[in-house]
Protein backbone atom coordinates (compact mmCIF):
# COMPACT_ATOMS: atom_id res chain seq x y z
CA UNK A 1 -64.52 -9.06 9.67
CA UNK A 2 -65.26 -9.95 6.33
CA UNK A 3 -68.93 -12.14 7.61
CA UNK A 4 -69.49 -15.22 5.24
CA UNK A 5 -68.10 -13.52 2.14
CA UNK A 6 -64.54 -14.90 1.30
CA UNK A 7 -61.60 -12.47 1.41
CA UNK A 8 -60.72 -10.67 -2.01
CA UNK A 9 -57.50 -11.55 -2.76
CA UNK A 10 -55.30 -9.59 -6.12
CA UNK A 11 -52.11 -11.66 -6.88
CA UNK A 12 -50.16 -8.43 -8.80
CA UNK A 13 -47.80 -10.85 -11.05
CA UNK A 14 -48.63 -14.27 -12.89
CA UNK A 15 -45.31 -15.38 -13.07
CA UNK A 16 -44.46 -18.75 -10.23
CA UNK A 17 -44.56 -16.98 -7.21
CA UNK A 18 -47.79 -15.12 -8.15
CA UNK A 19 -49.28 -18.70 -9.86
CA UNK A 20 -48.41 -20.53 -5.96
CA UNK A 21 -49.97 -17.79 -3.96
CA UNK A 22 -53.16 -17.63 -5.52
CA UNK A 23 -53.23 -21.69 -5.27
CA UNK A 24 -52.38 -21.73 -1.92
CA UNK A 25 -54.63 -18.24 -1.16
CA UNK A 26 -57.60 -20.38 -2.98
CA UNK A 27 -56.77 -23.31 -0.68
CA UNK A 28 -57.73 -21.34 2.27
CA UNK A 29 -61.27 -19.93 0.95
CA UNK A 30 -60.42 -17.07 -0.62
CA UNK A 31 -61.84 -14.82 -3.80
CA UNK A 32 -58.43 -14.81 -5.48
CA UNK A 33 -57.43 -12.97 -8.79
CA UNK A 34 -54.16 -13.02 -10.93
CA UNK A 35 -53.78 -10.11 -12.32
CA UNK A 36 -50.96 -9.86 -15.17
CA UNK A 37 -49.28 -7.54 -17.49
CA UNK A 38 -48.12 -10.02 -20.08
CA UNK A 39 -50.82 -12.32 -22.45
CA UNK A 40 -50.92 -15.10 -20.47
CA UNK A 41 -49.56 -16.12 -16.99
CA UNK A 42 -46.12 -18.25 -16.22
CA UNK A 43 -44.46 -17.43 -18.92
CA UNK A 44 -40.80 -17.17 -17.33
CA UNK A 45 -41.29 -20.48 -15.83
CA UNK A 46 -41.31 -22.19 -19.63
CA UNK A 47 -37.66 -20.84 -19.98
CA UNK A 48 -36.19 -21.83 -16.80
CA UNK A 49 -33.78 -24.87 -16.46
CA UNK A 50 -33.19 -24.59 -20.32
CA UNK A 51 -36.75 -25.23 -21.50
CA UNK A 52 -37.08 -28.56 -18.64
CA UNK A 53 -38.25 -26.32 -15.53
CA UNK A 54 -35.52 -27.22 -12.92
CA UNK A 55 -38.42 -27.08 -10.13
CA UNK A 56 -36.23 -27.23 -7.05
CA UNK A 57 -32.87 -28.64 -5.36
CA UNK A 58 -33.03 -31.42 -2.59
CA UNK A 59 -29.66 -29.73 -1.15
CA UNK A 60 -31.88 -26.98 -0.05
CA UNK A 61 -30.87 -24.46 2.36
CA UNK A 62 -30.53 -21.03 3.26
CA UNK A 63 -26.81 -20.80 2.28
CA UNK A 64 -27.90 -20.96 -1.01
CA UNK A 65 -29.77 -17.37 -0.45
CA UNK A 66 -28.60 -14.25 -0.93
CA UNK A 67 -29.43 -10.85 0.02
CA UNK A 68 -28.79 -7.65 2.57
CA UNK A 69 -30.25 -10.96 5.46
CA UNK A 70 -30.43 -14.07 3.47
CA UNK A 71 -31.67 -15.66 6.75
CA UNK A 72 -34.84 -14.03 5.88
CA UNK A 73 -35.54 -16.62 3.72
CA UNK A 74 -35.47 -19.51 6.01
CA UNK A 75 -39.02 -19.37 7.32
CA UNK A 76 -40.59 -19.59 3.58
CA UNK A 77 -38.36 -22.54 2.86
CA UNK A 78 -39.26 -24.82 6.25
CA UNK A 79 -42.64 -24.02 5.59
CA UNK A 80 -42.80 -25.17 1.93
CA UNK A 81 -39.53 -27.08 1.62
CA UNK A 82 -38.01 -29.35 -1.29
CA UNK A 83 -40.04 -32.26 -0.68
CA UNK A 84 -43.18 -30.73 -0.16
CA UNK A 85 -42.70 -28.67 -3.45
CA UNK A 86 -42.13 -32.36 -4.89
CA UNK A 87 -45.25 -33.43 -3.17
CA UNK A 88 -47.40 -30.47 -3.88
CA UNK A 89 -46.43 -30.71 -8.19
CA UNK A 90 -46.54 -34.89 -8.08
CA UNK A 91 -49.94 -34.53 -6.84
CA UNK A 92 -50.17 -31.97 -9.44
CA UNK A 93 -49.27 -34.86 -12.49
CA UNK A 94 -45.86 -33.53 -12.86
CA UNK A 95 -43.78 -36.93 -12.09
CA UNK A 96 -39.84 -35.65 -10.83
CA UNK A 97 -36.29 -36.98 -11.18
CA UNK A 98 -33.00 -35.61 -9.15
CA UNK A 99 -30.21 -35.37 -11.47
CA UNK A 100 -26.49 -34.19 -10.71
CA UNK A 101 -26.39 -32.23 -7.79
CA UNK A 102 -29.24 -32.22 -6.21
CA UNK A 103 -31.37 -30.57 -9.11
CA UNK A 104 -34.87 -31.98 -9.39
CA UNK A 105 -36.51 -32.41 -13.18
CA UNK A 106 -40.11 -33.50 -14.12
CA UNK A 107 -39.80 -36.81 -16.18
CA UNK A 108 -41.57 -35.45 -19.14
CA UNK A 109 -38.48 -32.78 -19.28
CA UNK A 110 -40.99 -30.25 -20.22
CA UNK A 111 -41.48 -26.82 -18.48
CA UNK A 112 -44.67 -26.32 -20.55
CA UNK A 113 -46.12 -29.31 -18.30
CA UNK A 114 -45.22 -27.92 -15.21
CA UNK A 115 -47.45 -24.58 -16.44
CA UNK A 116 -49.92 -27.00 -17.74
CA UNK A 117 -50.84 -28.87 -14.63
CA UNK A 118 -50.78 -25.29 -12.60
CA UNK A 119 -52.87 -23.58 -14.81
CA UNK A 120 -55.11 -26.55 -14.67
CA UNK A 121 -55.19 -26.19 -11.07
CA UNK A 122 -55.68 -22.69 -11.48
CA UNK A 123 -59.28 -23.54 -13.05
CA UNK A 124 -59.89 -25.97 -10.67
CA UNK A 125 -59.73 -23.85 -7.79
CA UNK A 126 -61.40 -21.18 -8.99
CA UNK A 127 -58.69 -18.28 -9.67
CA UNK A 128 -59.88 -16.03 -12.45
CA UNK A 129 -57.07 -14.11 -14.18
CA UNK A 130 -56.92 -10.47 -15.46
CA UNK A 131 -53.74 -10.68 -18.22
CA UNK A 132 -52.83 -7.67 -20.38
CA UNK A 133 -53.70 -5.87 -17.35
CA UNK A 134 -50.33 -3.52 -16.45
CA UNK A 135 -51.06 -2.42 -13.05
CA UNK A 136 -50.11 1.71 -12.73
CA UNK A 137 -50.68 2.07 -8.68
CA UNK A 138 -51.86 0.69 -5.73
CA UNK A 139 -53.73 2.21 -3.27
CA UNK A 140 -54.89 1.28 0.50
CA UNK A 141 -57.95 2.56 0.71
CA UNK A 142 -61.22 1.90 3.51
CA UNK A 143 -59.43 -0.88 5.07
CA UNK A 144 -58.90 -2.59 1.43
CA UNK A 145 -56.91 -0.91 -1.92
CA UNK A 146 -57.52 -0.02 -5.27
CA UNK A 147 -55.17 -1.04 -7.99
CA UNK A 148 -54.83 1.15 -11.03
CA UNK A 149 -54.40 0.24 -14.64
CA UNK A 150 -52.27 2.09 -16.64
CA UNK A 151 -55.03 1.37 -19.56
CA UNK A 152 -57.11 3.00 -16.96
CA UNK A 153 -60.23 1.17 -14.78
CA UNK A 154 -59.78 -0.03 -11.24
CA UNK A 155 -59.84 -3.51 -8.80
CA UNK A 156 -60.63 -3.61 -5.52
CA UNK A 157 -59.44 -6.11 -3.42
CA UNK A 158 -58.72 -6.72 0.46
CA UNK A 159 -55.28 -7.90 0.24
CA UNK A 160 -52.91 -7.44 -1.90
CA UNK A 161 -49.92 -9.95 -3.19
CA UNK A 162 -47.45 -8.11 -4.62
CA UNK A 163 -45.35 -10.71 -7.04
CA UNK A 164 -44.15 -8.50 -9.46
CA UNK A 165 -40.80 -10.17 -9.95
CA UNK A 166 -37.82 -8.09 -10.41
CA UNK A 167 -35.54 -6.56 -13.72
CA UNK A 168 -34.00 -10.06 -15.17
CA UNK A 169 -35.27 -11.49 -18.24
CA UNK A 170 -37.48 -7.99 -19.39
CA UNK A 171 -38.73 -10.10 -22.68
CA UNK A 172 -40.26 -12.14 -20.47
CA UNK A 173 -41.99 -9.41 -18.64
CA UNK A 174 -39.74 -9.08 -15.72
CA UNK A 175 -39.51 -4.80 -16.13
CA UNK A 176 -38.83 -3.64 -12.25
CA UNK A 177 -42.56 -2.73 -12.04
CA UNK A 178 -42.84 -4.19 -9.04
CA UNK A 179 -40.12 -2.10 -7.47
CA UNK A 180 -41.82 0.92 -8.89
CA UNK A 181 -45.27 0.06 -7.01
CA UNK A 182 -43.47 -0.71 -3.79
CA UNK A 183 -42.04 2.57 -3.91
CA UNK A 184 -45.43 4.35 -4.14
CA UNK A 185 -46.41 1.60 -1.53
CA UNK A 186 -43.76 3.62 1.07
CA UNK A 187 -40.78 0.78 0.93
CA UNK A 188 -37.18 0.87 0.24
CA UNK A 189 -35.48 -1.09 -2.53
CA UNK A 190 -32.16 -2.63 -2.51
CA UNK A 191 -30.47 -1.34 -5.35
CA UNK A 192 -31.21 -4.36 -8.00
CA UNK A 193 -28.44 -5.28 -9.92
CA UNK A 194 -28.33 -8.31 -12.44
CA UNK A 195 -27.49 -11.91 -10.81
CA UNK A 196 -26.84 -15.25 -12.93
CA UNK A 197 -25.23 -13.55 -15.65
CA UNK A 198 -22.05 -13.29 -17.96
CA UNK A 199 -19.10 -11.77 -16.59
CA UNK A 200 -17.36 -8.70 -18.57
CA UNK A 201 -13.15 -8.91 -18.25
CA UNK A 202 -10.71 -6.17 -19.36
CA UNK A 203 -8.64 -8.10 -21.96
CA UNK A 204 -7.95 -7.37 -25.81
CA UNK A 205 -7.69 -10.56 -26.89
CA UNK A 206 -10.98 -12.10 -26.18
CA UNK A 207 -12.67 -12.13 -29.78
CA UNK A 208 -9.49 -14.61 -30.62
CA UNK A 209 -10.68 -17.15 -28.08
CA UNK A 210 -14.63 -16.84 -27.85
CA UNK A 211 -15.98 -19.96 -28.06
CA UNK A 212 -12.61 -21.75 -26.64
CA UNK A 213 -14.00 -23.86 -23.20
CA UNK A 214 -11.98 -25.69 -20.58
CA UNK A 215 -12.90 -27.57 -17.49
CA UNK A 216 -11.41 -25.35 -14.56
CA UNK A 217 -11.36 -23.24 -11.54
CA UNK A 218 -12.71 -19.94 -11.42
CA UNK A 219 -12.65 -17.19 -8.57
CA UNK A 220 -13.56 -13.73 -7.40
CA UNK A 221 -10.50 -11.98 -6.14
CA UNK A 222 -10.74 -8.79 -4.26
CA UNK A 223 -7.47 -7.21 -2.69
CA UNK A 224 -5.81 -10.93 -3.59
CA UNK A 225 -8.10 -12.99 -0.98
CA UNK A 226 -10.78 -15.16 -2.34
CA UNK A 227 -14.25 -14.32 -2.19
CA UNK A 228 -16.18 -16.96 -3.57
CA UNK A 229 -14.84 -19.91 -6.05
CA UNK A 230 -16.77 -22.24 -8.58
CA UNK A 231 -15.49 -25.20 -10.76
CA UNK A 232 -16.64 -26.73 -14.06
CA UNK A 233 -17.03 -25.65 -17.95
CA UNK A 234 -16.19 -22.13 -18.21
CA UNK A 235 -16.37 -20.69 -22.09
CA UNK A 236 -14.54 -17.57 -23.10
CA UNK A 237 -16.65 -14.68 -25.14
CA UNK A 238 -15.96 -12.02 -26.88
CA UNK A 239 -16.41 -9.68 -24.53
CA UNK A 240 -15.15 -11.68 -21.06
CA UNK A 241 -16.58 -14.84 -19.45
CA UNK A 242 -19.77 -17.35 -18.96
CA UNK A 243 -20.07 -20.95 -18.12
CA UNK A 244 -21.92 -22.54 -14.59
CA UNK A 245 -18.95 -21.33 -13.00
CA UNK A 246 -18.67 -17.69 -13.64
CA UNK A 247 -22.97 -17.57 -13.43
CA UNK A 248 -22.60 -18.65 -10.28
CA UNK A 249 -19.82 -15.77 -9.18
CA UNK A 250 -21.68 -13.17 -10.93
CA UNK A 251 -24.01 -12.28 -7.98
CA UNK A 252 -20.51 -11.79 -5.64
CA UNK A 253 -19.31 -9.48 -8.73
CA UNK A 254 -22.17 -7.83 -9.59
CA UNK A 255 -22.02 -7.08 -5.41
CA UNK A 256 -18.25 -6.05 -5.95
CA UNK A 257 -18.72 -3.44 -8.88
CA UNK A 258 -22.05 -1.99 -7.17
CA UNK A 259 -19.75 -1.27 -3.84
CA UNK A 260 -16.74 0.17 -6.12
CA UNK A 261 -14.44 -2.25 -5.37
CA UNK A 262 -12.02 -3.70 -7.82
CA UNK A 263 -12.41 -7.15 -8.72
CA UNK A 264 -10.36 -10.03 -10.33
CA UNK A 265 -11.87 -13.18 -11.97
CA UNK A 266 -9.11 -15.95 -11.15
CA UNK A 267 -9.04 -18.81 -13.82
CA UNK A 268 -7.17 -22.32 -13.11
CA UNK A 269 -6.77 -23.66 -16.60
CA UNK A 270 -5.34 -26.99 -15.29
CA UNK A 271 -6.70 -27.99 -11.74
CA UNK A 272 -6.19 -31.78 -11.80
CA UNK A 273 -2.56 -31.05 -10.33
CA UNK A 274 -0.16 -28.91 -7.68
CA UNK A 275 2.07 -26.62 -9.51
CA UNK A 276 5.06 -28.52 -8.84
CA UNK A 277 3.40 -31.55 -10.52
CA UNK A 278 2.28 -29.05 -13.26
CA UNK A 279 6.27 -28.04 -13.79
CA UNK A 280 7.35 -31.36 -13.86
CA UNK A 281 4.87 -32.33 -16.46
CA UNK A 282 5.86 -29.29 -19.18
CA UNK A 283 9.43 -30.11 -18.41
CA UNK A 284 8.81 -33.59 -19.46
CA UNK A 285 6.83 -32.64 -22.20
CA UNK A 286 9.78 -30.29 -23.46
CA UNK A 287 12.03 -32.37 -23.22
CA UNK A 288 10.33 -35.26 -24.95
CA UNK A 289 9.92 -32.91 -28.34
CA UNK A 290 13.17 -30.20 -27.62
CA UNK A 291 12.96 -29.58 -31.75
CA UNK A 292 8.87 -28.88 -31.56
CA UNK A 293 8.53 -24.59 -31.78
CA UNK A 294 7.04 -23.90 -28.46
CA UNK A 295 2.91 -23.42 -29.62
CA UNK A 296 2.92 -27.06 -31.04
CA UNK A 297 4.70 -28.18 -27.96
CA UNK A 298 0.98 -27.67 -25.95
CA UNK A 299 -1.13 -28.92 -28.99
CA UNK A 300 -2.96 -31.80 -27.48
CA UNK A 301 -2.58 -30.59 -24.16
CA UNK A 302 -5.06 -26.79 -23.95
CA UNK A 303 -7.17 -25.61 -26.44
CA UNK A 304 -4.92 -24.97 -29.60
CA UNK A 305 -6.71 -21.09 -30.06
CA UNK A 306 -5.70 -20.72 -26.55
CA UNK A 307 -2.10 -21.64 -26.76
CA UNK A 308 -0.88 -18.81 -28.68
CA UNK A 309 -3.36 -16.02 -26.63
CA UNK A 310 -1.53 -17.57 -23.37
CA UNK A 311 2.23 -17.26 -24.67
CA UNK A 312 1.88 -13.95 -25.51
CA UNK A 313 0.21 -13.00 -22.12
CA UNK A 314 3.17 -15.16 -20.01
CA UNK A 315 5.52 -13.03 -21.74
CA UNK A 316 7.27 -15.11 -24.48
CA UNK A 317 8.38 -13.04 -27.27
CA UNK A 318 9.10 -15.81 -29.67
CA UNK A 319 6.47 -18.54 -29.37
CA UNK A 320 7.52 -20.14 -31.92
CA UNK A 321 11.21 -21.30 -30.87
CA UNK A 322 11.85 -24.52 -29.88
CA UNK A 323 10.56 -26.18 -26.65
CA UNK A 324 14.36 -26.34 -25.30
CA UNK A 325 15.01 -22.67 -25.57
CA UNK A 326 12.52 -21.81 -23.05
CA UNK A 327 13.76 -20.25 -20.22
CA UNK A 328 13.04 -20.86 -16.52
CA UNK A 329 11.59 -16.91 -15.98
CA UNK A 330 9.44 -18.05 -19.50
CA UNK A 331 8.39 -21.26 -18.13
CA UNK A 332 7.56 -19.98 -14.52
CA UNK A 333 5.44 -17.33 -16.38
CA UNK A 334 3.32 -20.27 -18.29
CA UNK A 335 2.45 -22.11 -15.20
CA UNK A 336 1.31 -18.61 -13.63
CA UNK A 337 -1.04 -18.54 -16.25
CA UNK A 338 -2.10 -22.10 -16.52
CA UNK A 339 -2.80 -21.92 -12.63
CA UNK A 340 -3.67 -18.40 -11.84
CA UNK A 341 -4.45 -16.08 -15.02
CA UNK A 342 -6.22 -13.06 -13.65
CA UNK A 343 -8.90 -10.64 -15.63
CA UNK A 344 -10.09 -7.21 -14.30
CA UNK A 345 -13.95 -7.55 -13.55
CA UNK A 346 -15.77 -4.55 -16.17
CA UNK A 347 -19.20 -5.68 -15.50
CA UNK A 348 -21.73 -8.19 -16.35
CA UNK A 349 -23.84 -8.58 -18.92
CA UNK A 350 -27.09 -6.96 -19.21
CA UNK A 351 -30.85 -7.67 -17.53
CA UNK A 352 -31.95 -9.27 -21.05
CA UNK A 353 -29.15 -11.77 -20.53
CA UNK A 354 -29.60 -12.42 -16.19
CA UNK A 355 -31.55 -15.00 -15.03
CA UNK A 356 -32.46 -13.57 -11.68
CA UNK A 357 -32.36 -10.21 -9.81
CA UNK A 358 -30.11 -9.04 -6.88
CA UNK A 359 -31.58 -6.70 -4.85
CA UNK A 360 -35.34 -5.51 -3.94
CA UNK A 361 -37.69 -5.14 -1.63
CA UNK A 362 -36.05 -4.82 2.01
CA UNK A 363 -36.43 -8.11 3.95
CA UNK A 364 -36.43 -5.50 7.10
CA UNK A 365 -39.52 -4.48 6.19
CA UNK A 366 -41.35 -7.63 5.60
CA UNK A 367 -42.82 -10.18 8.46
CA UNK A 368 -40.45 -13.32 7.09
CA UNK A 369 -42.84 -15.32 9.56
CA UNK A 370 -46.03 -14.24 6.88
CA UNK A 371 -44.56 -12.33 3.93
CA UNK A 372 -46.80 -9.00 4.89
CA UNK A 373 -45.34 -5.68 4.86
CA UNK A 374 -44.56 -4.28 8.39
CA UNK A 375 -45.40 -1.14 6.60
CA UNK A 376 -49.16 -1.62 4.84
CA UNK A 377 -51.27 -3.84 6.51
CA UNK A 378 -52.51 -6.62 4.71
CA UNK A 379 -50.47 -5.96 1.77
CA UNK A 380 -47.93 -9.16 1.20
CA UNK A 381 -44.55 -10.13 -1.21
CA UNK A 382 -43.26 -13.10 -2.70
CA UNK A 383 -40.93 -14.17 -5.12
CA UNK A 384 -38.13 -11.82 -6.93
CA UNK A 385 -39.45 -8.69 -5.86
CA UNK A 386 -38.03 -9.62 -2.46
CA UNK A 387 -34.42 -8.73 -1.96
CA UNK A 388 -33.47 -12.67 -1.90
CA UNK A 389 -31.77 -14.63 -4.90
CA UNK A 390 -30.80 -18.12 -4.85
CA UNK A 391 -27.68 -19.98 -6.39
CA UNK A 392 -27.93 -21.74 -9.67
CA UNK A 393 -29.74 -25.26 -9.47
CA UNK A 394 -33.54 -24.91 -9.31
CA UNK A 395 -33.12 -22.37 -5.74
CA UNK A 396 -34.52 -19.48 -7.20
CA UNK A 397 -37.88 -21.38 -8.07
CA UNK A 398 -37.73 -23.12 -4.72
CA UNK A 399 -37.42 -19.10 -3.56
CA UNK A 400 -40.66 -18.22 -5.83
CA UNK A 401 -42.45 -21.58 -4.56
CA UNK A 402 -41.91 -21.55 -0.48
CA UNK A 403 -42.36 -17.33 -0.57
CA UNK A 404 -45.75 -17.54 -3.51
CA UNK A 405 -47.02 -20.35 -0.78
CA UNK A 406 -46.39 -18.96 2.18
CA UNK A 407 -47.61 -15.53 1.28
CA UNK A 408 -51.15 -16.89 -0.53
CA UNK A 409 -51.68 -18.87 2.79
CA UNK A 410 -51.18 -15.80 5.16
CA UNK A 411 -53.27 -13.41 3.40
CA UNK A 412 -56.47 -15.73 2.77
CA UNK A 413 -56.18 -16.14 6.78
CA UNK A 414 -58.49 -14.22 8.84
């Protein structure tokens, strides 16, 4: 028992898990203390949603989770769900609007006034902060720990948050530290790899048509079934794929390459109609302009950089004969491509470009019910240091929101 003093909370991490658990920790009574390796708390939270802080997603639920046992998440997310993270930041000041599927905004569009109002809070409840403070180890100690700074000094404290975050976004701060003290801390990590990210395909040609976007299907193939399938803008680069669509795939690909299996990215360049409707549309088209070489034939139809990339790859020697010369192999080998042009997965793009990490912490070695290791007493996770990552649309926040909560109220409780 602790008598009438208030338990000594650390918060290891300022970023928006670490920022809820020491509000919610405070809430409860306790001596709470941020303690942060960067200048200044929250700063990944001013770059997410593109600068206007996409807080959460009103389609919430756990099939938007990821992981070895997404389910782990569930708990967190009843307990501090969509509308009470809307409730909790309107009481805050921050005013919301839900915009195209399900992703809620402030009003003010401003991510720097959803760290405003919680830093404000911060004050107000009495959290003090330690920043330029890189934590080196952590140490249970007497019933409490002792964290280590790598500048050298010590804290003591009676719980410990661990909210590290994980590897994406290392400008930001995000290094894997918090791996590195869970480690030392006796758990296992999922190996992280990056999650929200670009997609690198095995083609020569894609410096001729970076830039080049089209609204369109795109899949994970493995063995030629599906795995997972996305629609909207996807944009060619020059070294594969990006775009909602292929973000969204990246954590299944990223999962793919780390297990050694080959993988295809799928693209439907035309989805607005069956094949045979497709076939019947170029015939047409042909045969409206037989005299037109066969690249000008598709001018105001796809992307005119793309036409001549996509001839070549169907197999048309001479793209530039006219539309009626095209034979029915030639033509059947166009609508493959407009329908189902396939790219060998190389990789993704690198942590500096991810906007969340796969991988972490095991979940089977955390109480989902209170976030506190099953292996150190009294020492608790939240946020991207867990081995959970959420789909595109504010779910990762929602993640760093429900898990910050839930593990600041659990550890201030006697």
């Amino acid at each position: 028992m602790q008598g009438c003093a208030p338990v000594r909370i650390a918060v290891v991490g300022g970023g928006a898990a670490g920022i809820l658990a020491a509000i919610a920790a405070s809430y409860k009574g306790a001596d709470v203390t941020i303690i942060e390796k960067n200048n200044r708390i929250g700063k990944k939270i001013l770059a997410t949603g593109n600068g206007r802080c996409n807080l959460t997603n009103i389609n919430l639920s756990t099939a938007n989770y990821h992981g070895e046992n997404p389910w782990f998440a569930g708990s967190a997310l009843v307990k501090f769900d969509a509308q009470k993270t809307i409730d909790f930041f309107e009481r805050l000041g921050v005013a919301h609007k839900v915009e195209e599927e399900g992703k809620v905004f402030p009003v003010s569009n401003q991510a720097s006034s959803v760290l405003d109002v919680l830093r404000y809070e911060l004050g107000k409840a009495g959290v003090k902060t330690l920043c330029e403070s890189a934590v080196s180890n952590i140490k249970k100690e007497d019933g409490g720990f002792i964290i280590t700074f790598q500048s050298g000094g010590e804290f003591k404290a009676d719980r410990v948050i661990l909210a590290a975050g994980g590897k994406a976004a290392p400008g930001l701060g995000s290094n894997g530290s918090g791996f590195t003290l869970a480690r030392k801390l006796g758990h296992n990590i999922v190996e992280p790899f990056p999650a929200l990210v670009q997609l690198k395909l095995a083609a020569t040609f894609l410096k001729q048509i970076q830039g080049v976007k089209f609204d369109g299907d795109a899949e994970i193939i493995v063995n030629n079934s599906t795995l997972q399938k996305a629609s909207g803008e996807i944009l060619f680069t020059e070294y594969g794929a990006s775009g909602p669509p292929v973000l969204s795939l990246s954590r299944k690909a990223g999962e793919c390459l780390r297990d050694r299996k080959t993988a295809w990215l799928k693209l439907t360049l035309i989805n607005t109609c069956s094949r045979e409707q497709l076939e019947r549309y170029l015939a047409s088209r042909f045969s409206q302009g037989p005299e037109k070489d066969l690249v000008f034939s598709f001018v105001g139809y796809i992307n005119k950089r793309l036409i001549p990339v996509m001839l070549k790859e169907a197999g048309v020697e001479d793209i530039k004969k006219p539309a009626s010369l095209v034979t029915a192999w030639e033509r059947g080998q166009i609508l493959d491509l407009l329908q189902d042009w396939r790219f060998q997965i190389t990789g993704t793009t690198s942590w500096p470009a991810a906007q969340v990490t796969a991988g972490g912490v095991s979940v089977s070695e955390i109480n989902g019910e209170t976030m506190e290791s099953n292996i150190v007493s009294k020492l608790y996770f939240a946020g991207e240091v867990i081995d959970i990552d959420g789909d595109c649309g504010g779910y990762n926040l929602q993640w760093a929101w429900s898990s910050g909560f839930l593990a600041g109220e659990c550890a201030a409780s006697e």
